[in-house]
Protein backbone atom coordinates (compact mmCIF):
# COMPACT_ATOMS: atom_id res chain seq x y z
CA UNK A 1 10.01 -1.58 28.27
CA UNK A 2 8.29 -0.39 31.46
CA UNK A 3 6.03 -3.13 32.54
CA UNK A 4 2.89 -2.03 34.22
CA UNK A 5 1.87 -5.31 35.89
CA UNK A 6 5.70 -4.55 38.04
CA UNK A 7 4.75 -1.06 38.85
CA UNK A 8 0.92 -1.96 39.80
CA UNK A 9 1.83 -4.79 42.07
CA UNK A 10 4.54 -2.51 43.49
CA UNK A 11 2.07 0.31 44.27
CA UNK A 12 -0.55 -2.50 45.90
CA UNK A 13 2.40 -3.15 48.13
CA UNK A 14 3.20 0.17 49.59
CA UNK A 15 -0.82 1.26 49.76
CA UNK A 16 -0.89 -1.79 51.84
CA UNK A 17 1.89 -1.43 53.95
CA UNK A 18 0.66 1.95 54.42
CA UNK A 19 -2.87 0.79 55.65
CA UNK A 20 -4.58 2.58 52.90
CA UNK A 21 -7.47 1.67 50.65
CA UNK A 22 -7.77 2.13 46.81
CA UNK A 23 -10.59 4.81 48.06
CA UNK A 24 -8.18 6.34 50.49
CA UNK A 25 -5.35 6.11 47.72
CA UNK A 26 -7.20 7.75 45.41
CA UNK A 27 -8.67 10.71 47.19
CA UNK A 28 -5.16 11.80 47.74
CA UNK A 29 -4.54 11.61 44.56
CA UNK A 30 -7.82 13.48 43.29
CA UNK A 31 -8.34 10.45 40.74
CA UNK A 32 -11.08 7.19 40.82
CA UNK A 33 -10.49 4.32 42.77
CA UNK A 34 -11.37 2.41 39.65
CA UNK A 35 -8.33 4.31 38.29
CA UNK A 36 -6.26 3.00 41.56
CA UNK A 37 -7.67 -0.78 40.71
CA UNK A 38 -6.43 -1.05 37.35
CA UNK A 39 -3.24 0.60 37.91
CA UNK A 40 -2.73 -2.02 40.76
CA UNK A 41 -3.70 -4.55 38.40
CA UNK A 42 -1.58 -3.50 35.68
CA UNK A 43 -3.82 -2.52 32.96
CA UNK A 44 -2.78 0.69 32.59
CA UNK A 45 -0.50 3.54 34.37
CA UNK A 46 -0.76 6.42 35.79
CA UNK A 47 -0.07 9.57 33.55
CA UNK A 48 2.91 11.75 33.71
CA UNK A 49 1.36 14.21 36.56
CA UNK A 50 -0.25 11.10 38.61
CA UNK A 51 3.39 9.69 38.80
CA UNK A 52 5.18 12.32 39.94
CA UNK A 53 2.52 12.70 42.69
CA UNK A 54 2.47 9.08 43.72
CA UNK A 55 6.23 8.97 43.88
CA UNK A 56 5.86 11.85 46.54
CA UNK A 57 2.64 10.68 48.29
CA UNK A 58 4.59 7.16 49.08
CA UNK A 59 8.35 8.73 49.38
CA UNK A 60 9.98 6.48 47.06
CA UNK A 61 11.70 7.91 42.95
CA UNK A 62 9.99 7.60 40.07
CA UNK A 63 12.78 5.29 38.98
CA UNK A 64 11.73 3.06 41.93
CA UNK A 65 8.02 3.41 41.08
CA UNK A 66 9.02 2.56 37.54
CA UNK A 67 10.89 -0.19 38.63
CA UNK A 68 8.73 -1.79 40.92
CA UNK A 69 11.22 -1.20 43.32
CA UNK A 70 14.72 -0.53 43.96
CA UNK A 71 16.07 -3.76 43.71
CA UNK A 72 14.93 -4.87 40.67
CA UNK A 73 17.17 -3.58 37.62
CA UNK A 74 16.90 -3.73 34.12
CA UNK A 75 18.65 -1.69 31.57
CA UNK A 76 20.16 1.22 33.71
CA UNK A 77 21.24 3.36 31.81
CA UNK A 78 17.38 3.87 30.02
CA UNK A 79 15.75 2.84 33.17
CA UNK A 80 17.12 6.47 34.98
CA UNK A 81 16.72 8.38 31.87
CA UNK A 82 12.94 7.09 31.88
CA UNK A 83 12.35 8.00 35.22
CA UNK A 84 14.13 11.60 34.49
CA UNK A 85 11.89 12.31 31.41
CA UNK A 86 8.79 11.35 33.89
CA UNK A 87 9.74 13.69 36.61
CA UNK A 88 11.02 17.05 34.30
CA UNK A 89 7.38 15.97 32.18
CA UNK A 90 5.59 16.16 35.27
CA UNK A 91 7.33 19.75 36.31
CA UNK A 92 6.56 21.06 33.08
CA UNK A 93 10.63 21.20 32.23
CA UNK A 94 9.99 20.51 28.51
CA UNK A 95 13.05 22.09 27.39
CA UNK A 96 15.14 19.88 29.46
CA UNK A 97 14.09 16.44 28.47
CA UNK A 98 14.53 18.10 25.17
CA UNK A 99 17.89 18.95 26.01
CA UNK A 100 18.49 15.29 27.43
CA UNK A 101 17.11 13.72 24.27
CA UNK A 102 19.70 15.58 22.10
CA UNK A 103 22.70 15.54 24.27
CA UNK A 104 22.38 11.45 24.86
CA UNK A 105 20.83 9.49 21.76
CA UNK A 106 19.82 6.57 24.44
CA UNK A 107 17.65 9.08 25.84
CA UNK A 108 15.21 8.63 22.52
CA UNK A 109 14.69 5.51 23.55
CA UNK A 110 13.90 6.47 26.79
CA UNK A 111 11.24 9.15 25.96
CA UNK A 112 9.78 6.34 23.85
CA UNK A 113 9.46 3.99 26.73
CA UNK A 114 7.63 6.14 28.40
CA UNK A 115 5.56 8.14 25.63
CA UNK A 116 2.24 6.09 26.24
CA UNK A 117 2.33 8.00 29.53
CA UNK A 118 2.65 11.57 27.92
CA UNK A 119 0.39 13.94 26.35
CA UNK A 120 0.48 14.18 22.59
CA UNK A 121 1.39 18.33 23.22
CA UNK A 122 4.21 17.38 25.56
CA UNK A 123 5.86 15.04 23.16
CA UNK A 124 5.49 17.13 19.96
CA UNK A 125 6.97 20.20 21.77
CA UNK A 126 10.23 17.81 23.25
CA UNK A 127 10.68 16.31 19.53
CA UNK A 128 9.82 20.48 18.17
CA UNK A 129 12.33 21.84 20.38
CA UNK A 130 15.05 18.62 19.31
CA UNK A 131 15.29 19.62 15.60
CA UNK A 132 17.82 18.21 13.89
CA UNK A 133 18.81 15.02 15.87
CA UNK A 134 19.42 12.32 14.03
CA UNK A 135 16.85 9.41 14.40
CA UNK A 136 17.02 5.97 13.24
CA UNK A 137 13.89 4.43 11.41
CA UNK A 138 13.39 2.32 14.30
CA UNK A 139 12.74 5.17 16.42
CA UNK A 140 10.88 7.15 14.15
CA UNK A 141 8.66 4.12 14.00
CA UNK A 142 8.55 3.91 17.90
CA UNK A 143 7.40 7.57 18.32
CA UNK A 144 4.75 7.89 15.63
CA UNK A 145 1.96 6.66 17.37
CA UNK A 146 2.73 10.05 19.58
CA UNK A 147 3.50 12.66 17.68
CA UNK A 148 1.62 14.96 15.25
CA UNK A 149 1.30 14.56 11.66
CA UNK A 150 3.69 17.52 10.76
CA UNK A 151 6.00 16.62 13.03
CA UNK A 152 6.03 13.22 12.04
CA UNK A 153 6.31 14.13 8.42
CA UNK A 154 9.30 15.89 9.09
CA UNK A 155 11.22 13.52 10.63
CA UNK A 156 10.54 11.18 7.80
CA UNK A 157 11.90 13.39 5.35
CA UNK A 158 15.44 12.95 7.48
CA UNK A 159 14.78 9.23 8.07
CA UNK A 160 17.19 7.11 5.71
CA UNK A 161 15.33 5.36 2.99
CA UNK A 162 17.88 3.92 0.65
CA UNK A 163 18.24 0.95 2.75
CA UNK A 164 17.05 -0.71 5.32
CA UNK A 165 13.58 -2.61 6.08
CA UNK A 166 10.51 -1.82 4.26
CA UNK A 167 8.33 -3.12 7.24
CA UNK A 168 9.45 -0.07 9.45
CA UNK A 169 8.15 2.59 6.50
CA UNK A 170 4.91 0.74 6.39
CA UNK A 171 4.47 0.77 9.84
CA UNK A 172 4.74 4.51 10.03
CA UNK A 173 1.88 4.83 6.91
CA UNK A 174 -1.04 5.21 8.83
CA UNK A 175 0.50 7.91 11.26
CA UNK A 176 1.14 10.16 8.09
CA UNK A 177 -0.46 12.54 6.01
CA UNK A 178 -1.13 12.21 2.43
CA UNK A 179 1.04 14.44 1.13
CA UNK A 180 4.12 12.73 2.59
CA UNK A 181 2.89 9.53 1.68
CA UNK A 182 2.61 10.71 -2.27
CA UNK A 183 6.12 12.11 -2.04
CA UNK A 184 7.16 8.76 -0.36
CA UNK A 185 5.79 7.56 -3.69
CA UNK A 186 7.49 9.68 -6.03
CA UNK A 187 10.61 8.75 -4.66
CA UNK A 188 9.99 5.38 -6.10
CA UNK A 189 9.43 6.48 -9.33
CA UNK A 190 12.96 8.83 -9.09
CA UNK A 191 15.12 6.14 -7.70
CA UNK A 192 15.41 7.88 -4.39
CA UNK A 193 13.83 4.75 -2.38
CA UNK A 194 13.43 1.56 -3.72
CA UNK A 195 9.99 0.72 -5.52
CA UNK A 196 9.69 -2.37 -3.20
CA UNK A 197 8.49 0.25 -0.32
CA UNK A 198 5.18 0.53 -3.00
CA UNK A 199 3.10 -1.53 -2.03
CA UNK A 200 3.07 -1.45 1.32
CA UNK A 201 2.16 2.70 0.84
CA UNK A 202 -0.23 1.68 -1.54
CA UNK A 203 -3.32 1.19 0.83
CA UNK A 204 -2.64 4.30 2.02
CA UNK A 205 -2.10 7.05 -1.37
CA UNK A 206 -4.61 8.99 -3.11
CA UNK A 207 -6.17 7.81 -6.08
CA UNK A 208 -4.65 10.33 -7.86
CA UNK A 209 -1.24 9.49 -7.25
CA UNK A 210 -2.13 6.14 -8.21
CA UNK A 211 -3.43 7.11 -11.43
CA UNK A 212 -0.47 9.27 -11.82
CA UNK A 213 1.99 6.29 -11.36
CA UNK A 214 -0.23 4.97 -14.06
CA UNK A 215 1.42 7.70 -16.40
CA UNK A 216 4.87 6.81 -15.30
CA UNK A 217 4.10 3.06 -16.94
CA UNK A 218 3.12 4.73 -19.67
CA UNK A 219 6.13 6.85 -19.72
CA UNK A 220 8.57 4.24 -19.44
CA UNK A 221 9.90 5.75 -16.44
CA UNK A 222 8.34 3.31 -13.95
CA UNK A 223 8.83 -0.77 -14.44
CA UNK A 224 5.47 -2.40 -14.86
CA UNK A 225 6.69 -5.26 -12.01
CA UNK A 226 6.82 -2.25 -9.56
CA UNK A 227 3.33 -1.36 -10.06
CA UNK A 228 1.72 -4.69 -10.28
CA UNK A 229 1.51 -5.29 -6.88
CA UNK A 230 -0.78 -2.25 -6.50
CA UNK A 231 -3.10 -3.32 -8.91
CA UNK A 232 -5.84 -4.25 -6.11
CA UNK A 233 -5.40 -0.39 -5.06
CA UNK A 234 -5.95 0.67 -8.68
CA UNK A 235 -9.10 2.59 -10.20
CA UNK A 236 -10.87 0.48 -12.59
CA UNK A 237 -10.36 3.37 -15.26
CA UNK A 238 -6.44 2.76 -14.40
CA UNK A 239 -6.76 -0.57 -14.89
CA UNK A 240 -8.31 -0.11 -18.25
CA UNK A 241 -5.24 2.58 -19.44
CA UNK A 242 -2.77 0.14 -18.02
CA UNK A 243 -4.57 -2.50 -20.52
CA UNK A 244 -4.27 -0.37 -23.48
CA UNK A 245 -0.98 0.00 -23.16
CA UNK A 246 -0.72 -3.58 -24.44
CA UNK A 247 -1.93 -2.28 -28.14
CA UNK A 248 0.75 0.62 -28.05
CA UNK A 249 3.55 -1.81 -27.36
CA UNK A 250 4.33 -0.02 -23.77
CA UNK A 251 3.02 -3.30 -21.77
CA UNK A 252 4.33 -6.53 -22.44
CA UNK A 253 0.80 -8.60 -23.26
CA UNK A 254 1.68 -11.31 -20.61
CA UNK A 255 2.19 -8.79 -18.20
CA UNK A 256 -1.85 -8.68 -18.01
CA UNK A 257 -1.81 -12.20 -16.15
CA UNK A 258 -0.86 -9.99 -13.32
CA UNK A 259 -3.80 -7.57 -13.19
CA UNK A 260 -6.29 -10.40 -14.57
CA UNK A 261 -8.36 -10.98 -10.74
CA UNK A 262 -8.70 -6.99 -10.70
CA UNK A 263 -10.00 -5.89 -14.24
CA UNK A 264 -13.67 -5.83 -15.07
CA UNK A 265 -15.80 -7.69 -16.40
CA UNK A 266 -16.32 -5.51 -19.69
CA UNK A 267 -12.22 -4.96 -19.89
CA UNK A 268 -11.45 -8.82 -19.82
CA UNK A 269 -14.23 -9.95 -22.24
CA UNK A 270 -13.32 -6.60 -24.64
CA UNK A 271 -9.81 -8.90 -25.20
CA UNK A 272 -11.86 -11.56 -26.13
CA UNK A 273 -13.51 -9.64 -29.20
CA UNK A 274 -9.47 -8.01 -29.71
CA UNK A 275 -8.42 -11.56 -30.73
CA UNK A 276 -11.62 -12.35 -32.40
CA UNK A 277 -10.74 -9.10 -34.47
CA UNK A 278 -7.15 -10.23 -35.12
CA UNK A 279 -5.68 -7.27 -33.29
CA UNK A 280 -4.52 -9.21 -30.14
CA UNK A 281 -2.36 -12.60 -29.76
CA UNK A 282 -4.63 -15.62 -28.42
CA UNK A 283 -1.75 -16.44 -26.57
CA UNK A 284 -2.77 -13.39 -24.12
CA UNK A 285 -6.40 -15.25 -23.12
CA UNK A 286 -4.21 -18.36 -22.02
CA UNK A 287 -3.81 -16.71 -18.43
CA UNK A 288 -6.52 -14.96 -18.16
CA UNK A 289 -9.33 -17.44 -18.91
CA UNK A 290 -10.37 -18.40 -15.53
CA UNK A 291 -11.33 -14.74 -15.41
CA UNK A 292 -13.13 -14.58 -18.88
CA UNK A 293 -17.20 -14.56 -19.26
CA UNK A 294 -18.59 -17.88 -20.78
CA UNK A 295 -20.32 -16.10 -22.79
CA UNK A 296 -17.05 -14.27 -24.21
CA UNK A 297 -15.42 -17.59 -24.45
CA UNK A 298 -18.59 -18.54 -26.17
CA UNK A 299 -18.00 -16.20 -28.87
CA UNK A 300 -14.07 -17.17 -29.23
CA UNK A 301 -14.99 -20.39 -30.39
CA UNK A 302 -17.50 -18.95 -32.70
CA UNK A 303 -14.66 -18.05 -34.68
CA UNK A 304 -13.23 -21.51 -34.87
CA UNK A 305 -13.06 -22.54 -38.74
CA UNK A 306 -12.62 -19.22 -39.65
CA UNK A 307 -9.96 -17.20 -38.09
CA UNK A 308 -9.29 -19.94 -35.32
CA UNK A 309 -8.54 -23.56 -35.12
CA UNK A 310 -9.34 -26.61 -33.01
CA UNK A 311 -5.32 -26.30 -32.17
CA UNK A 312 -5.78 -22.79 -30.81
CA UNK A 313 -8.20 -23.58 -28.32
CA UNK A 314 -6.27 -26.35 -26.28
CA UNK A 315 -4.82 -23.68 -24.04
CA UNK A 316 -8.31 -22.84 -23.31
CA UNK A 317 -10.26 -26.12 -23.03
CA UNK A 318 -10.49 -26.33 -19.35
CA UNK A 319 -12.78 -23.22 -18.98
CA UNK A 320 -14.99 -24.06 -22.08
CA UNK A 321 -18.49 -25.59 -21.18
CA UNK A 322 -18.89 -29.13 -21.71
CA UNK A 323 -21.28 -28.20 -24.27
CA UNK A 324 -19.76 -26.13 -26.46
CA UNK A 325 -17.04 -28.38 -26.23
CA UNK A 326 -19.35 -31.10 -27.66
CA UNK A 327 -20.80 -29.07 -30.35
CA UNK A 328 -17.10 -28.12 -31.98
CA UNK A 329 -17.20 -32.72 -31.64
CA UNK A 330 -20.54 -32.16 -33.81
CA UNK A 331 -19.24 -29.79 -37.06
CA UNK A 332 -16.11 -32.48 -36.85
CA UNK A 333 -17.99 -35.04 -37.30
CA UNK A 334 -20.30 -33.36 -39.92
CA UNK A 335 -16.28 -32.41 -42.24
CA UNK A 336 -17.31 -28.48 -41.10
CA UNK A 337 -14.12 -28.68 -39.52
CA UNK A 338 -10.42 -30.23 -39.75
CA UNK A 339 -10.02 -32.91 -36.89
CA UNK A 340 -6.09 -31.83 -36.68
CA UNK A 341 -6.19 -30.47 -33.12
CA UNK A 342 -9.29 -32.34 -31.83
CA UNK A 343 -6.93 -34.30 -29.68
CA UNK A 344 -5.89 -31.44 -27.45
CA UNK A 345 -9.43 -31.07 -26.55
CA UNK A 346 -10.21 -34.75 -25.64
CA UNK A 347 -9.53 -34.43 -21.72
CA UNK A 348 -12.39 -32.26 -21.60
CA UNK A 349 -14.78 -33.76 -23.95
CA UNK A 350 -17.63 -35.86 -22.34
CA UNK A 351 -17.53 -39.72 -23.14
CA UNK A 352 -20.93 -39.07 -24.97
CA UNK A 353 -19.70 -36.77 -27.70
CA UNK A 354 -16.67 -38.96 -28.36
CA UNK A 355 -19.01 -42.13 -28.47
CA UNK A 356 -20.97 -40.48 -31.27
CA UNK A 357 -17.73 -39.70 -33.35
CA UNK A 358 -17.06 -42.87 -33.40
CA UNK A 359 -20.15 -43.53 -35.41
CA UNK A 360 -18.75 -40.92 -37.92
CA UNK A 361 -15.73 -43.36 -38.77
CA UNK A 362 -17.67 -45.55 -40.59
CA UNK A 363 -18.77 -42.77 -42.71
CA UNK A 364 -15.86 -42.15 -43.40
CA UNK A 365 -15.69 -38.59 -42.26
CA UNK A 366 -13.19 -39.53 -39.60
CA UNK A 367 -9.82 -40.78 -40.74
CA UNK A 368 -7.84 -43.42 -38.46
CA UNK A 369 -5.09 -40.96 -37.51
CA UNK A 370 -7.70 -39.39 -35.85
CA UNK A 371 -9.52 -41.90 -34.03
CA UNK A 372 -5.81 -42.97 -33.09
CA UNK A 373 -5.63 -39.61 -31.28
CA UNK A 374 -8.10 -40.09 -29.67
CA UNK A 375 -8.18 -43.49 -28.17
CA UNK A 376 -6.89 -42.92 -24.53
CA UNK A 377 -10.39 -41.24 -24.11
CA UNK A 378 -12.73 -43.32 -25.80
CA UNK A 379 -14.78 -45.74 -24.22
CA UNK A 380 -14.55 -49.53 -24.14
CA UNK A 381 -18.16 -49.29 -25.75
CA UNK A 382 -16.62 -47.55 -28.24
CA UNK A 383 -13.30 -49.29 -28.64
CA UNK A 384 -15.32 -52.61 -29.06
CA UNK A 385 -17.25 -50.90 -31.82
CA UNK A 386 -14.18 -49.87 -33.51
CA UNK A 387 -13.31 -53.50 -33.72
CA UNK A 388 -16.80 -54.24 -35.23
CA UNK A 389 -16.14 -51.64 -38.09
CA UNK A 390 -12.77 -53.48 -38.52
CA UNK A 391 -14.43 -56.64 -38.55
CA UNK A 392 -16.96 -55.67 -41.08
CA UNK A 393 -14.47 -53.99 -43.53
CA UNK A 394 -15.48 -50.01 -42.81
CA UNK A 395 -12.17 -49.71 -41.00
CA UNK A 396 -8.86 -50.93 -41.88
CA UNK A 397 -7.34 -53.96 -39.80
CA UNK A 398 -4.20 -51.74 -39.19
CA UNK A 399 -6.15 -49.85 -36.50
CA UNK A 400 -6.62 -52.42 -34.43
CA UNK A 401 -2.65 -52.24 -33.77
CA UNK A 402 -3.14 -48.34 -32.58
CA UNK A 403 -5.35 -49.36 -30.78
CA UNK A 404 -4.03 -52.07 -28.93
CA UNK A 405 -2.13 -50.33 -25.50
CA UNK A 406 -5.86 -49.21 -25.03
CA UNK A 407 -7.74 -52.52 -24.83
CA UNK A 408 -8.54 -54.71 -22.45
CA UNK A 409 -6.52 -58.27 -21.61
CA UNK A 410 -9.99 -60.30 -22.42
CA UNK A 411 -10.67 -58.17 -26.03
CA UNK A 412 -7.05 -59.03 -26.98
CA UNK A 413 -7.60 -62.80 -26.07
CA UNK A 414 -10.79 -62.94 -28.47
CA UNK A 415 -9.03 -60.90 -31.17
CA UNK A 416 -6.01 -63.32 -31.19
CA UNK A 417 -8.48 -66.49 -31.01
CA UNK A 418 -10.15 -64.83 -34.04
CA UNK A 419 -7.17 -64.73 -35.79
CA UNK A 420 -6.24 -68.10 -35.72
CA UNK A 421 -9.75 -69.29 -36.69
């Protein structure tokens, strides 16, 4: 690429070998000597006309200037075609570095090299007047910070998309209008280009071609993994269709996992009351609970002893509230609900709930398969109180033995002592 820092300390050189001042530099010029000082210190160049006139004003080519002199060489062959394009831009000669840029595909990368230097006009009118040559993405990509929008567009249209890098089509989005960019789209849904080139358009379509590839879900002529990765583009209303797809059969219910971080509040908590209703699998809240209202969860286990069990919660346990953990420990322990599951929820029950089961065993409202269950999480207050009840005849002696892996060294010691007394 032409470097500017090269050409600016080049131009510092002959100014000074010519005796001249950035002032006197620049009133030949008709520009600002501020305009002199950061050419000189490479932060920017000189446009088209400006070259062309400082090539003549110090007697050297525009190759040379471009160059920062003639002994320095880089890629030849797009080094003179650079310094052509500069020269017939400067005259005016549009029609010739058009002619150039078809006759000699390295000159496209030439007139890319130097289209920071050119006016927007000049390079839409080369590109206009070189229809029909055949650009590679690459290029495209290089030129469409220059050109216009139509032009652009078109050149798009020719570009290959069947293969090739996504990256290069999302680095032309923002240059292009959005009415390429929802054809671009629809060409995903056809098969044309591949439906990975989605998301990267996807910050960039209408909201009504968003919606629309909604439809094609719906339709069955769009795969649900294609679309997925533009659910943080999608409407909340198309969130909600996509949702309801679920009841029709259309969306796979796990599929919702996916879109879980970007559905509303109302949406994710109206599956809650689905399963509550018996019209959606529980299975379905399993990935999306760290996204569900405690208050919905709330109301799930409301229906536990009716049309849930202790089992079906496990999957959930980690985003239930400690306390409404403790109170499904509570109707257990009062027989208003089967124990058979209450083991899945132990990890997340607090020490204090489990304590006062314990006091349900002599009751007898706890049998010792449960309490077996249970043991890796009880307490060693509670463990030793197990071996009171055992000791006093409310609990059989063959739970001490299920018991055993979870006591202490010194509590075995006494209960073997015991023994032999």
């Amino acid at each position: 690429m032409i470097n500017p820092r090269i050409t600016g300390t080049y131009i510092s050189r002959l100014r000074k070998e010519k005796d001249w001042t950035q002032l006197e530099l620049a009133d030949r010029l008709n520009v600002t000597p501020q305009a002199v000082s950061r050419w000189e210190r490479g932060d920017s160049f000189p446009d088209i006309a400006v070259m062309a006139a400082l090539s003549k004003l110090l007697a050297i080519s525009v190759d040379d200037l471009l160059n920062g002199g003639p002994s320095l060489t880089r890629t030849q062959a797009m080094h003179k075609g650079s310094a052509v394009i500069v020269s017939e831009l400067a005259e005016g000669d549009l029609a010739s570095v058009a002619r150039m840029v078809k006759e000699d595909p390295a000159n496209v990368d030439a007139l890319i090299e130097v289209a920071p230097l050119a006016r927007p006009s000049q390079m839409n009118a080369v590109l206009h007047d070189a229809v029909g040559i055949k650009l590679s993405a690459e290029q495209v990509s290089g030129l469409a910070p220059f050109l216009g929008q139509d032009l652009l567009s078109g050149l798009v249209q020719q570009m290959d998309l069947t293969s090739g890098d996504p990256d290069l089509l999302y680095s032309l989005a923002p240059f292009l209008d959005r009415e390429t960019l929802d054809g671009l789209a629809e060409k995903t849904v056809t098969g044309e280009i591949d439906g990975d080139y989605l998301q990267g358009l996807a910050p960039f379509l209408s909201r009504e071609t968003l919606d629309r590839l909604v439809d094609k879900v719906a339709q069955g002529s769009l795969a649900f993994e294609t679309l997925s990765g533009l659910a943080p583009f999608l409407s909340k209303e198309a969130l909600h269709r996509l949702v309801g797809l679920v009841d029709s059969g259309q969306l796979d219910a796990d599929d919702l996992s996916a879109l879980a971080p970007f559905l509303s509040q109302a949406t994710l908590d109206g599956l809650v009351d689905r399963v509550a209703a018996g019209s959606l699998d529980l299975d379905v809240l399993s990935g999306l609970a760290p996204f569900l209202s405690k208050s919905a969860l709330d109301r799930l286990v409301g229906q536990v002893g009716g049309a849930l069990s202790l089992d079906d919660l496990s999957g959930l346990a980690p985003f239930l509230r400690k306390e409404t953990l403790d109170k499904l420990v509570e109707r257990v322990g009062e027989g208003e609900l089967d124990p058979q599951g209450l083991s899945g929820l132990a990890p997340f029950l607090s020490k204090e709930a489990l304590d006062r089961l314990v006091d349900r065993v002599g009751e007898g409202k706890i049998s010792e398969e449960t309490l077996t269950s249970l043991a890796p999480f009880l307490s060693k207050a509670s463990l030793a109180k197990i071996l009171r009840l055992v000791a006093n005849g409310k609990l059989e002696a063959g739970a001490i033995v299920s018991l055993a892996p979870f006591l202490d060294r010194e509590t075995l010691e006494a209960l073997i002592r015991g023994s032999r007394n």
